[in-house]
C-alpha atoms as a PDB file:
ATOM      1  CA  UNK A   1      10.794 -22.316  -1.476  1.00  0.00           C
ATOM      2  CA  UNK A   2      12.381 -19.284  -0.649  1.00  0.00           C
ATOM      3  CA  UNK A   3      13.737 -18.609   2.856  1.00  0.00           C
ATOM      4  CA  UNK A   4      11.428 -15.457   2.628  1.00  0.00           C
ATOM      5  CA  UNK A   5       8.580 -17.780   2.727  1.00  0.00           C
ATOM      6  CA  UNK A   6       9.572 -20.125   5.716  1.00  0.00           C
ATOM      7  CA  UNK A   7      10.491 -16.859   7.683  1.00  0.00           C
ATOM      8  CA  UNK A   8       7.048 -16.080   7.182  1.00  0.00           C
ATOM      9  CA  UNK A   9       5.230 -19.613   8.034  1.00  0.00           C
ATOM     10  CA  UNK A  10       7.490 -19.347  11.094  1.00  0.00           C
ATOM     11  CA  UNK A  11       6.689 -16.367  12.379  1.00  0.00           C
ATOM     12  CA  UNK A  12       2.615 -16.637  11.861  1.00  0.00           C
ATOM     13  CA  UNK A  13       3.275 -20.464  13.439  1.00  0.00           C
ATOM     14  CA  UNK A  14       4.671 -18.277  16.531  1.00  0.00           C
ATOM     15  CA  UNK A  15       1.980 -15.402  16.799  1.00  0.00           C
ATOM     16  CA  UNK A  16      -0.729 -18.052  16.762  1.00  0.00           C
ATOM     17  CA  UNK A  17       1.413 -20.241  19.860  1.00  0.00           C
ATOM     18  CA  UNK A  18       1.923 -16.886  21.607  1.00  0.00           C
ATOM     19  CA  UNK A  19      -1.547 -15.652  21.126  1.00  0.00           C
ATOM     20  CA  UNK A  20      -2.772 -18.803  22.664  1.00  0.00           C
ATOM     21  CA  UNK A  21      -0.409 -19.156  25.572  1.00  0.00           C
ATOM     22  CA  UNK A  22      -0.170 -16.166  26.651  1.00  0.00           C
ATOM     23  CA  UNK A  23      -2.842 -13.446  24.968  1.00  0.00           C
ATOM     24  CA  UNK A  24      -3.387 -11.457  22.321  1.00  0.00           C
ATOM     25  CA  UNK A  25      -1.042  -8.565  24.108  1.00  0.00           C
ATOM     26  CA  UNK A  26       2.210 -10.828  24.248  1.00  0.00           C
ATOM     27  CA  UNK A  27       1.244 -11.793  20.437  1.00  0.00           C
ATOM     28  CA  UNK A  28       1.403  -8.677  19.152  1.00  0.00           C
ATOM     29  CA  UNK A  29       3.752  -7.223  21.152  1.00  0.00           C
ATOM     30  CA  UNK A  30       6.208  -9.887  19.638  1.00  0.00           C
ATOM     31  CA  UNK A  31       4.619  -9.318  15.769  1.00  0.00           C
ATOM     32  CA  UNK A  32       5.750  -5.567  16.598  1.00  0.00           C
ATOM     33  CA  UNK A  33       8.932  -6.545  17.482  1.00  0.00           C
ATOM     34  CA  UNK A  34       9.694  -8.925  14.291  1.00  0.00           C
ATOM     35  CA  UNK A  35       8.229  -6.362  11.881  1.00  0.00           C
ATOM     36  CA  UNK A  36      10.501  -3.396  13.712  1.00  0.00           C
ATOM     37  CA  UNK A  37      13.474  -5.797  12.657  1.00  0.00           C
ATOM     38  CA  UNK A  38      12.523  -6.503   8.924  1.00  0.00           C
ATOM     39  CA  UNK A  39      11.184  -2.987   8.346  1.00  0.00           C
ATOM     40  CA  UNK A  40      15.319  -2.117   7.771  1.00  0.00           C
ATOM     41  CA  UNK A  41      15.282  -4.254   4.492  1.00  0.00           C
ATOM     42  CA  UNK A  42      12.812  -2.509   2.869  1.00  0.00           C
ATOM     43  CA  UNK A  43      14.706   0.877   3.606  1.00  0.00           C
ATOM     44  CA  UNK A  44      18.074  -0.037   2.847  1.00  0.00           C
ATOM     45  CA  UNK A  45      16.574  -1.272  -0.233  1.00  0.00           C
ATOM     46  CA  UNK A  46      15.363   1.947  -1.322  1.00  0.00           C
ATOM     47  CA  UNK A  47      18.186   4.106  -0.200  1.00  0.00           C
ATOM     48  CA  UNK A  48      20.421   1.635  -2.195  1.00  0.00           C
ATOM     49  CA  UNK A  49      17.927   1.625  -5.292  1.00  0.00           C
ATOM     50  CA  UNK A  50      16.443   4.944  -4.979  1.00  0.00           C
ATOM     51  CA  UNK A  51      12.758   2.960  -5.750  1.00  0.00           C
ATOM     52  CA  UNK A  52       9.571   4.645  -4.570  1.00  0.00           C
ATOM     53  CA  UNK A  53       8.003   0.730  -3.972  1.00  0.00           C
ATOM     54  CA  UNK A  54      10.442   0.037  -1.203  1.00  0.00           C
ATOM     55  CA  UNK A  55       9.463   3.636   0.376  1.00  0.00           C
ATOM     56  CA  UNK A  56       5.756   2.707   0.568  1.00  0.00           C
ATOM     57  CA  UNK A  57       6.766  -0.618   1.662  1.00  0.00           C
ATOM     58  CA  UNK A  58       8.456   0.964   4.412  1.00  0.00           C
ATOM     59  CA  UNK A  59       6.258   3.618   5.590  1.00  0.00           C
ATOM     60  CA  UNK A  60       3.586   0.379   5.441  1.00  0.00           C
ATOM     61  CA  UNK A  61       5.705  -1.455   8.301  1.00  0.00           C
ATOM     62  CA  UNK A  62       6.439   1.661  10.800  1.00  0.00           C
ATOM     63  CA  UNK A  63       2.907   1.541  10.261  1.00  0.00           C
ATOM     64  CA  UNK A  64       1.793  -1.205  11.131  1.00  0.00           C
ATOM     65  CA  UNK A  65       4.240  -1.273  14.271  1.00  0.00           C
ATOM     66  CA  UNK A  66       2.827   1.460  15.868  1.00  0.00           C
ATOM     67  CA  UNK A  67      -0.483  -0.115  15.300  1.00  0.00           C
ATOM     68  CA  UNK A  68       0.785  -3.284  16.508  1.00  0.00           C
ATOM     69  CA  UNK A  69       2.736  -1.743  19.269  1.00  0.00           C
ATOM     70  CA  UNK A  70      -1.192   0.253  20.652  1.00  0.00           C
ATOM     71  CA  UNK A  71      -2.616  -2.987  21.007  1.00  0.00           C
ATOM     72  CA  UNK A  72       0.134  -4.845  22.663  1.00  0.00           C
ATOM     73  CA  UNK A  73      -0.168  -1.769  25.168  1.00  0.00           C
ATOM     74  CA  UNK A  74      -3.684  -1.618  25.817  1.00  0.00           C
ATOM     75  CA  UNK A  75      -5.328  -3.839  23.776  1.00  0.00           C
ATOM     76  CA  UNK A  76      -7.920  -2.995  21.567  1.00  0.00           C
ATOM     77  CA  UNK A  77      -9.757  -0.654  24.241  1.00  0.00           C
ATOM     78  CA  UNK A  78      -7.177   1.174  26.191  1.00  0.00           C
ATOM     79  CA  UNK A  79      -6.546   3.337  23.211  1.00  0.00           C
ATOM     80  CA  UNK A  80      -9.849   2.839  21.300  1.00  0.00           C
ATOM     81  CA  UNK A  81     -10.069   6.061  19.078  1.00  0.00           C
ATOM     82  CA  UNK A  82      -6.126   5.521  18.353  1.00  0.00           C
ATOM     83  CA  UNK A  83      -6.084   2.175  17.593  1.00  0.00           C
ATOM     84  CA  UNK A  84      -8.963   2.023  15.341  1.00  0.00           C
ATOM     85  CA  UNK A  85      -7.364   5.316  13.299  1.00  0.00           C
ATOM     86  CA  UNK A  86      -3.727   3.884  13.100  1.00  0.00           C
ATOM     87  CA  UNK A  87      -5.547   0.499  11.816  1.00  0.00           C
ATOM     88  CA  UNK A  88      -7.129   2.968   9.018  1.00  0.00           C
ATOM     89  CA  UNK A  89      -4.303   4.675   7.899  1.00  0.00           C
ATOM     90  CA  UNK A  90      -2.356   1.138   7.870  1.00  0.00           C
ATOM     91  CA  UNK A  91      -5.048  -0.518   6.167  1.00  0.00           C
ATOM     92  CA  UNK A  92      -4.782   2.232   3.622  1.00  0.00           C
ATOM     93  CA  UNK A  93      -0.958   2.146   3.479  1.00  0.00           C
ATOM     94  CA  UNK A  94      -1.013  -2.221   2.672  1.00  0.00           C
ATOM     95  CA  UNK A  95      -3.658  -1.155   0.015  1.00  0.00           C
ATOM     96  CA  UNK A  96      -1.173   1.330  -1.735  1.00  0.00           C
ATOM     97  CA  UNK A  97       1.780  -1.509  -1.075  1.00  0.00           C
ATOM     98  CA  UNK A  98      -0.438  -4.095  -2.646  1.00  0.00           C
ATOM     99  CA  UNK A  99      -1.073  -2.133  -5.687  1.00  0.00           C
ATOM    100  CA  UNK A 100       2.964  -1.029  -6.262  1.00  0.00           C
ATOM    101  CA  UNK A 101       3.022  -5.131  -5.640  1.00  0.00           C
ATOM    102  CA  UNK A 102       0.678  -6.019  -8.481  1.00  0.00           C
ATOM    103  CA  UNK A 103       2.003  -2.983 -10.428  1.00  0.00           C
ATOM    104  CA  UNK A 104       5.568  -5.235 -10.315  1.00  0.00           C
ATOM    105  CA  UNK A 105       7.298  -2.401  -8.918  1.00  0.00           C
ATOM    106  CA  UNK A 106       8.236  -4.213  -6.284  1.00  0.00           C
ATOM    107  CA  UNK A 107       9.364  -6.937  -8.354  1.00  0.00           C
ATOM    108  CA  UNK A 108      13.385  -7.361  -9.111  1.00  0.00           C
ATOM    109  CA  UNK A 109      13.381  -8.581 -12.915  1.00  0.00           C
ATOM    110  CA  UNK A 110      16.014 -11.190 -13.156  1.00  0.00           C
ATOM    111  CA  UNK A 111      13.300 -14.115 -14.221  1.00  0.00           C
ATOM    112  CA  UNK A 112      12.123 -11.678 -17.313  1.00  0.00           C
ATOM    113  CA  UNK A 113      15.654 -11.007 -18.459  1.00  0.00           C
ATOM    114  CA  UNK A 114      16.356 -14.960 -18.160  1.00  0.00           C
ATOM    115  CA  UNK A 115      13.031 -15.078 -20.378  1.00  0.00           C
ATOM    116  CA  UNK A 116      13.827 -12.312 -22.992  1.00  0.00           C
ATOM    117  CA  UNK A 117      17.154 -14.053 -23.714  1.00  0.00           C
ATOM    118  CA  UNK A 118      15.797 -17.393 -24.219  1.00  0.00           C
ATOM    119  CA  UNK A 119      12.892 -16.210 -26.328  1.00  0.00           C
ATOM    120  CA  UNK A 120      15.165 -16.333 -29.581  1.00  0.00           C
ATOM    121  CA  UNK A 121      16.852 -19.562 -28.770  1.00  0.00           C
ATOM    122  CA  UNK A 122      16.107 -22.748 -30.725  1.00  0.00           C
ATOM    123  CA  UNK A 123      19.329 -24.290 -30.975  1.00  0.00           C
ATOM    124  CA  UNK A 124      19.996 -26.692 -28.156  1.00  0.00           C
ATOM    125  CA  UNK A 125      23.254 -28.635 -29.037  1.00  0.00           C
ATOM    126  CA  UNK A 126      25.405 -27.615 -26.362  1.00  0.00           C
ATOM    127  CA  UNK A 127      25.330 -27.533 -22.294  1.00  0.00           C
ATOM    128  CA  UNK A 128      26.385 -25.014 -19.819  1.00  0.00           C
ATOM    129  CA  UNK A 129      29.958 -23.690 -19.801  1.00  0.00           C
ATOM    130  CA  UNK A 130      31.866 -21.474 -16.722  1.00  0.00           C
ATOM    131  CA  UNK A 131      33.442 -18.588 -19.348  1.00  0.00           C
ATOM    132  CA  UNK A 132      31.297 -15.474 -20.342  1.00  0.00           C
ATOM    133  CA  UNK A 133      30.985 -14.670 -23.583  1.00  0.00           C
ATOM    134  CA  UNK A 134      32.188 -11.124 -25.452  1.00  0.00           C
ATOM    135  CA  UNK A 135      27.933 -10.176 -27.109  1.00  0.00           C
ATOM    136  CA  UNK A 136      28.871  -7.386 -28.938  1.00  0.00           C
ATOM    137  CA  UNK A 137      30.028  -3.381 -28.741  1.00  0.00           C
ATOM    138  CA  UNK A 138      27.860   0.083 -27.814  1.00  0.00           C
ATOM    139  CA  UNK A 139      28.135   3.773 -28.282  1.00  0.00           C
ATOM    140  CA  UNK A 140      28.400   5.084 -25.278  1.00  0.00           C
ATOM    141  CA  UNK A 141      29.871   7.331 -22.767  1.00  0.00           C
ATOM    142  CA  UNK A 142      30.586   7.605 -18.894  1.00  0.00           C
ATOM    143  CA  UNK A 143      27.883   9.632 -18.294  1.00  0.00           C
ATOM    144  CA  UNK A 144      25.562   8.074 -20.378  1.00  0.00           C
ATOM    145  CA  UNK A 145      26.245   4.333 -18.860  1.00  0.00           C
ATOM    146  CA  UNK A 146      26.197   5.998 -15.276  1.00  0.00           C
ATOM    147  CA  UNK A 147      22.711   7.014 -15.983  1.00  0.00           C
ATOM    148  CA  UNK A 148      21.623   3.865 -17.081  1.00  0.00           C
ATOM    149  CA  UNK A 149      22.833   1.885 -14.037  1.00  0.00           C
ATOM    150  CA  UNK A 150      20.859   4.349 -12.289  1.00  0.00           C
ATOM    151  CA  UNK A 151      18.016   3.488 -14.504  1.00  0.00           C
ATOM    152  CA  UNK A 152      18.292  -0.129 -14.208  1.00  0.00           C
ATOM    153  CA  UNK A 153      18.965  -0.144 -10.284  1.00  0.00           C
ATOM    154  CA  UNK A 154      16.083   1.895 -10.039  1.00  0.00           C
ATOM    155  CA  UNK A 155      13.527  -0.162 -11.456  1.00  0.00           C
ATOM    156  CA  UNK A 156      15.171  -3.111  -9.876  1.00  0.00           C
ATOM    157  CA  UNK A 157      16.062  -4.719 -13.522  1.00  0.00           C
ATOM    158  CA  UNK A 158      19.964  -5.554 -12.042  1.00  0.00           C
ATOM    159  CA  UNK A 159      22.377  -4.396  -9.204  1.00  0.00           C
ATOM    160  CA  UNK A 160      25.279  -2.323 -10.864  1.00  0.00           C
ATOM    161  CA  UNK A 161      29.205  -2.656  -9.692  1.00  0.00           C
ATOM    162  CA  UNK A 162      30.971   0.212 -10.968  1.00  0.00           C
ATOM    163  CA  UNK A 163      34.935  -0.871 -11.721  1.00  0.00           C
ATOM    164  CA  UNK A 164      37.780   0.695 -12.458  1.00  0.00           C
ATOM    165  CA  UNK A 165      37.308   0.085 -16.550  1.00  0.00           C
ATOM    166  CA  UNK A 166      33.955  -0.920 -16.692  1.00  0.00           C
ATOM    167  CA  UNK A 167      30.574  -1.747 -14.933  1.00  0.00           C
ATOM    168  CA  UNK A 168      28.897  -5.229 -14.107  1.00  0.00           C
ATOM    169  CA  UNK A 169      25.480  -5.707 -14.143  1.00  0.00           C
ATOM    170  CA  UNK A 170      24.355  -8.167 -11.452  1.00  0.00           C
ATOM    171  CA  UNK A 171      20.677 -10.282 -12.096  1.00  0.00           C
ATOM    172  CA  UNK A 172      21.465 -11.674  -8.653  1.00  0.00           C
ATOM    173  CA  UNK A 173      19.040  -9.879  -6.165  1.00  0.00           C
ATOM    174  CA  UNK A 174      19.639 -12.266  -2.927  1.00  0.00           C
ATOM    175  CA  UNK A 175      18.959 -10.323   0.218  1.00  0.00           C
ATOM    176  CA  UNK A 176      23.142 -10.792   1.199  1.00  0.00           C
ATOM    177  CA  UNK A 177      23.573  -8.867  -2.378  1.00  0.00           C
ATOM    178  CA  UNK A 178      20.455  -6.294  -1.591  1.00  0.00           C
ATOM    179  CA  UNK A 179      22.063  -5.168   1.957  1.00  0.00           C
ATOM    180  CA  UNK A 180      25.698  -5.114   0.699  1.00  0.00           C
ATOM    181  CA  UNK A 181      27.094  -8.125   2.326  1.00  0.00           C
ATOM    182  CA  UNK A 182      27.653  -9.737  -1.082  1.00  0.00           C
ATOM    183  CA  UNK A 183      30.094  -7.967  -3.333  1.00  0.00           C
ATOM    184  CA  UNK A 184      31.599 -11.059  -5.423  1.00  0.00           C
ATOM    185  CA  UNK A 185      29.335 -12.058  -8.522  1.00  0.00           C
ATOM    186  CA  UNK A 186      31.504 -13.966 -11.032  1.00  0.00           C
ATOM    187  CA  UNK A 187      29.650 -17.213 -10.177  1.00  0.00           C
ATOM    188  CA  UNK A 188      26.080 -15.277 -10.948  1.00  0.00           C
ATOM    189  CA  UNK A 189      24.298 -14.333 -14.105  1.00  0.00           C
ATOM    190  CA  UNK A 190      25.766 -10.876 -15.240  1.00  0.00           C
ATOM    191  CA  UNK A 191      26.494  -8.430 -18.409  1.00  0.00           C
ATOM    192  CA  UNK A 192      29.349  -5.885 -18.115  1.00  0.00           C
ATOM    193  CA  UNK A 193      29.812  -2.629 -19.954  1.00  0.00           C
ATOM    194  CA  UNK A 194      33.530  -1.407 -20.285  1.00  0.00           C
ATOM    195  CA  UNK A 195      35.263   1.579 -20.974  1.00  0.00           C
ATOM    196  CA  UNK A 196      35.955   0.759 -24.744  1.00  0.00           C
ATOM    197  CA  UNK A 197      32.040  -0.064 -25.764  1.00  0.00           C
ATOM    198  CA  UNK A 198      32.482  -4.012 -24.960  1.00  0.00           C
ATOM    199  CA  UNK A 199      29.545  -5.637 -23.854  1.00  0.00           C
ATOM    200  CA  UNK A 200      30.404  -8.992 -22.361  1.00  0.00           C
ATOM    201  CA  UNK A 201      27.574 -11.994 -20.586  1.00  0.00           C
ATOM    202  CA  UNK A 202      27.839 -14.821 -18.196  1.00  0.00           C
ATOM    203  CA  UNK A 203      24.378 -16.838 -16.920  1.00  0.00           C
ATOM    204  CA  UNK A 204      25.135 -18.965 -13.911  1.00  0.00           C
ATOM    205  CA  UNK A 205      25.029 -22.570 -13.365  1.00  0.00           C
ATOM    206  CA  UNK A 206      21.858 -22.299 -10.975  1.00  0.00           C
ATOM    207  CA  UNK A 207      19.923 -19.736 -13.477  1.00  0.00           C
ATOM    208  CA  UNK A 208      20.737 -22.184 -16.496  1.00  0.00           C
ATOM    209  CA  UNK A 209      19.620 -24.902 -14.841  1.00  0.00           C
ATOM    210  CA  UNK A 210      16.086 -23.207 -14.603  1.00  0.00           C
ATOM    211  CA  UNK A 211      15.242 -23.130 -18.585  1.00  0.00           C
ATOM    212  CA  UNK A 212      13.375 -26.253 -19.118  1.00  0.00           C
ATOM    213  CA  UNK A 213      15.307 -26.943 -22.494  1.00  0.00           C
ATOM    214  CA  UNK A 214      18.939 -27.228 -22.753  1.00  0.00           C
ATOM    215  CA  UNK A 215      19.536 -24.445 -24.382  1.00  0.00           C
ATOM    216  CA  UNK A 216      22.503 -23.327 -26.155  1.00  0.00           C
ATOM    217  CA  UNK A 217      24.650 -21.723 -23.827  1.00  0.00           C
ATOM    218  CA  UNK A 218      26.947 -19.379 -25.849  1.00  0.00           C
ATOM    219  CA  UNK A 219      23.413 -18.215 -27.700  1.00  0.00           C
ATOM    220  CA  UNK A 220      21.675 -17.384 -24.811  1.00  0.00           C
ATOM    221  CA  UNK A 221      24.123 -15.380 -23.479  1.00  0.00           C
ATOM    222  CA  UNK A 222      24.760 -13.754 -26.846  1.00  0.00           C
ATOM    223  CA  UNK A 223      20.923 -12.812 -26.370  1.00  0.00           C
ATOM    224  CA  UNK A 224      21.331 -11.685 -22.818  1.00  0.00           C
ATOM    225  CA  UNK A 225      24.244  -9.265 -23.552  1.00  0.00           C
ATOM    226  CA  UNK A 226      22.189  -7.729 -26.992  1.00  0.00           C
ATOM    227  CA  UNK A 227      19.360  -7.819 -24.785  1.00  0.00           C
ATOM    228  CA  UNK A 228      20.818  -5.290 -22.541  1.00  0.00           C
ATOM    229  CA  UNK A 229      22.720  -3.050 -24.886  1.00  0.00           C
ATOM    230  CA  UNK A 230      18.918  -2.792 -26.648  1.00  0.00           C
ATOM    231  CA  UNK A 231      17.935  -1.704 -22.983  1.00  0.00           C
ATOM    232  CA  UNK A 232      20.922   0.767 -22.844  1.00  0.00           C
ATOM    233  CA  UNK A 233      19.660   1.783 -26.626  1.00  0.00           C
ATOM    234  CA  UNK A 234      15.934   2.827 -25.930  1.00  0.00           C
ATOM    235  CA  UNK A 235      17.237   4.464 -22.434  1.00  0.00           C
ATOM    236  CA  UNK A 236      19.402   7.102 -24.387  1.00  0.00           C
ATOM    237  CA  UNK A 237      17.111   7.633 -26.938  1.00  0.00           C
ATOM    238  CA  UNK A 238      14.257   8.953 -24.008  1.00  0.00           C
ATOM    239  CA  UNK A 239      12.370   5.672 -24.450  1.00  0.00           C
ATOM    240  CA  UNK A 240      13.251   3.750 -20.721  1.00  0.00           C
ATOM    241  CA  UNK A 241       9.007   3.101 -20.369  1.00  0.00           C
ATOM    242  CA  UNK A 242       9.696   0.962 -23.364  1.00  0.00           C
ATOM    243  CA  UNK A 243      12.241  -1.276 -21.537  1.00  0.00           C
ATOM    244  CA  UNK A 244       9.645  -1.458 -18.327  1.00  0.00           C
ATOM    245  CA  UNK A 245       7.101  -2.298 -21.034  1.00  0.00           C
ATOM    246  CA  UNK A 246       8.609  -5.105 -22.628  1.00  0.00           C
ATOM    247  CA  UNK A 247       9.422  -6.384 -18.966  1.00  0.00           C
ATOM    248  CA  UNK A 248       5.838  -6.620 -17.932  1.00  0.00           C
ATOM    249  CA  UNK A 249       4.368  -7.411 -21.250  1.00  0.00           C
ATOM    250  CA  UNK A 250       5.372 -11.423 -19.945  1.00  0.00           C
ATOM    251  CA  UNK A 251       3.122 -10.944 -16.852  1.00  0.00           C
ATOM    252  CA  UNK A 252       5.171 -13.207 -14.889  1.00  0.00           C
ATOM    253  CA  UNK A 253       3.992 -14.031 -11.420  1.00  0.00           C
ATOM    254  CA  UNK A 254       4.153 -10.689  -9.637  1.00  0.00           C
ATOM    255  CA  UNK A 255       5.390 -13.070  -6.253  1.00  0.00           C
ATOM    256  CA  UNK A 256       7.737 -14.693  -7.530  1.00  0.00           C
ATOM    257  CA  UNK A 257      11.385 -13.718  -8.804  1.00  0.00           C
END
């Protein structure tokens, strides 16, 4: 389980215990505090990524504080008219988050990538090994590989580090990673681009562990670094929809990773 999920069982355990001890007010008062504090996330995340889902997502929670914040004021009659319209709009906001939810834009993409490369894997006659592996070369140029990141960031496929003679493409989303605290990524699943067209892979012990065969390890991550220079491909040639295509054409779980 993620530690998304028990911050969440926690914190409806302690509105319930609050809301019976000592009243609704107190209760929501103290959801309006919580969701104040986790409504940063959310807008880090899209000034960092540039994605209209975390935008909605964000507008959702300021608007559900001040809703929250009405009835830990006066309850649900003090303000009456107010309350009941700031429950509308919010209402209306969750229903637009929901949708950009089910929509996966919401959804960071490293469990489809870890899919995609597998897909063309049979061969299982050899385990997991620390070194990445040199996938192939690309055409491309600063420009174009600076727009890609952009691309890819964007529709939260992988978090890009731009170095000195090349740029790393992270598949590790973690909220540490999402918020900056996190820089170092050698011991996650990656794909770099450098300066001379090399395109180089490494999948991580804790992603590799995930496939339910044993695949082989220098094939999958020849497949993950082809995988994204196709990617790179269809972006330059005008045809990015195609790579968001392919992504939700698994219709993986739109909750999970």
């Amino acid at each position: 389980m993620n530690p998304e999920n028990y911050f969440g069982i926690a914190f409806g355990i302690c509105s319930v215990i609050l809301w019976i001890l000592l009243g609704m007010e107190v209760a929501f008062g103290f959801i309006a505090i919580c969701i104040f504090c986790f409504a940063f996330v959310p807008l880090f995340s899209f000034l960092r990524t540039k994605n209209t889902g975390f935008l909605v997502l964000t507008i959702m929670f300021f608007l559900e504080i001040i809703y929250t914040s009405m009835i830990a004021l006066g309850g649900l009659y003090k303000f009456k008219q107010l309350t009941l319209s700031a429950g509308v709009i919010f209402t209306f906001a969750a229903g637009v988050t929901f949708y950009f939810i089910f929509t996966r834009r919401l959804k960071w993409r490293s469990r489809e990538i870890l899919e995609l490369a597998a897909m063309p894997v049979s061969d299982t006659t050899n385990g997991f090994t620390v070194r990445p592996m040199h996938t192939g070369k690309s055409s491309y140029s600063q420009t174009e590989l600076r727009a890609f990141a952009e691309f890819v960031l964007r529709n939260l496929v992988a978090i890009p580090y731009f170095e000195e003679n090349r740029v790393v493409f992270s598949l590790d989303h973690s909220l540490s990673r999402i918020v900056g605290l996190k820089q170092e990524y050698s011991q996650e699943s990656w794909i770099s681009f450098d300066n001379d067209g090399n395109v180089t892979a490494h999948i991580s012990a804790k992603d590799y562990v995930k496939y339910k065969e044993t695949f082989a390890f220098d094939k999958l991550c020849a497949n993950l670094g082809e995988l994204f220079a196709g990617f790179m491909e269809k972006f330059l040639n005008g045809e990015g929809v195609r790579v968001i295509d392919k992504l939700n054409d698994l219709k993986l779980n739109p909750f999970t990773e």
